[in-house]
Protein backbone atom coordinates (compact mmCIF):
# COMPACT_ATOMS: atom_id res chain seq x y z
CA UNK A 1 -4.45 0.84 -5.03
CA UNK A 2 -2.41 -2.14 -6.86
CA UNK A 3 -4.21 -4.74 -8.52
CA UNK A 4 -2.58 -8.72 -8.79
CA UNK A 5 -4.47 -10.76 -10.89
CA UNK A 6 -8.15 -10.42 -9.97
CA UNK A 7 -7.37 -8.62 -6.54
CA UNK A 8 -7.46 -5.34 -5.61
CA UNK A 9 -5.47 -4.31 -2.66
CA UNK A 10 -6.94 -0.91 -1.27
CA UNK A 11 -5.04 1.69 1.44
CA UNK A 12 -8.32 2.94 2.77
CA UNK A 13 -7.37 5.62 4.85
CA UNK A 14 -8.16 5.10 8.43
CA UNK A 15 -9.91 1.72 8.09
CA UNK A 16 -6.57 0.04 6.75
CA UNK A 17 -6.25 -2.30 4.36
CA UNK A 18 -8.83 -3.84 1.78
CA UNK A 19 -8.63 -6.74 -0.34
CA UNK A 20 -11.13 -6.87 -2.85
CA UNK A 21 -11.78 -9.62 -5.66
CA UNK A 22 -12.45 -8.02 -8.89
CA UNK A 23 -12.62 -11.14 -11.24
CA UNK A 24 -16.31 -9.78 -11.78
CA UNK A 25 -15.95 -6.19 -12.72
CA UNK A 26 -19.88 -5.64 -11.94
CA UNK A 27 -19.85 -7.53 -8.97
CA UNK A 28 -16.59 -6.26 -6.55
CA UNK A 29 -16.58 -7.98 -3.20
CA UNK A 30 -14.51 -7.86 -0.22
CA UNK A 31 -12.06 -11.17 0.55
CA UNK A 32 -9.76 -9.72 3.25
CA UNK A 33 -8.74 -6.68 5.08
CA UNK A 34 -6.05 -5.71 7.41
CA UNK A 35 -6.64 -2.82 10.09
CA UNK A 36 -3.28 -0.84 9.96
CA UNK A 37 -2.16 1.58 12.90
CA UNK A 38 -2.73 5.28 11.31
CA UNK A 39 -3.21 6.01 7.89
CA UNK A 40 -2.94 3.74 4.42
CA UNK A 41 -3.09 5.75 0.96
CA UNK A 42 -1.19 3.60 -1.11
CA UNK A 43 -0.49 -0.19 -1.46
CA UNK A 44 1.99 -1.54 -3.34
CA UNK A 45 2.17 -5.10 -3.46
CA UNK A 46 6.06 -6.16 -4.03
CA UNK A 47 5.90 -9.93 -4.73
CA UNK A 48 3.21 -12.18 -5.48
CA UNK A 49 0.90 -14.60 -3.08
CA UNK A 50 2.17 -17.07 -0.79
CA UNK A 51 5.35 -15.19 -0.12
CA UNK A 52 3.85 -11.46 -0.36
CA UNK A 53 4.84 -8.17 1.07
CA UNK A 54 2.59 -5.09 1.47
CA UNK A 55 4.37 -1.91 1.95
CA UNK A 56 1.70 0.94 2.27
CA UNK A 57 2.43 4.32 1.90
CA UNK A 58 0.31 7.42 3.46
C-alpha cells in the first residue's frame, strides 16, 4: 500500500487494485479500482496524477 496525498492505492491480492480516498480517516471510501491479471501485494506509485505509473509487485 502507498499513499499520495489523500489516496490510498491498495494491491489487494486477487481482486487487483484499490484506490481508496482517505482525506477522512473515519470515513475510508473506495474511488477507483483496477482488476489486475494474477496477484497484487504491493503498489508503488512512481510519479504523481495525471502522468502516473503503478508498478505492483506480488
Amino acid at each position: 500500500m502507498q499513499v499520495v496525498g489523500s489516496l490510498a492505492y491498495v494491491g489487494d491480492g486477487s481482486s487487483g487494485l484499490r484506490i481508496i480516498d482517505v482525506s477522512t480517516p473515519a470515513a475510508p471510501a473506495e474511488v477507483g479500482s483496477f482488476d489486475t491479471t494474477g496477484w497484487a501485494a504491493g503498489v508503488q506509485v512512481v510519479a504523481a496524477w495525471p502522468m502516473s505509473r503503478i508498478m505492483m509487485m506480488g
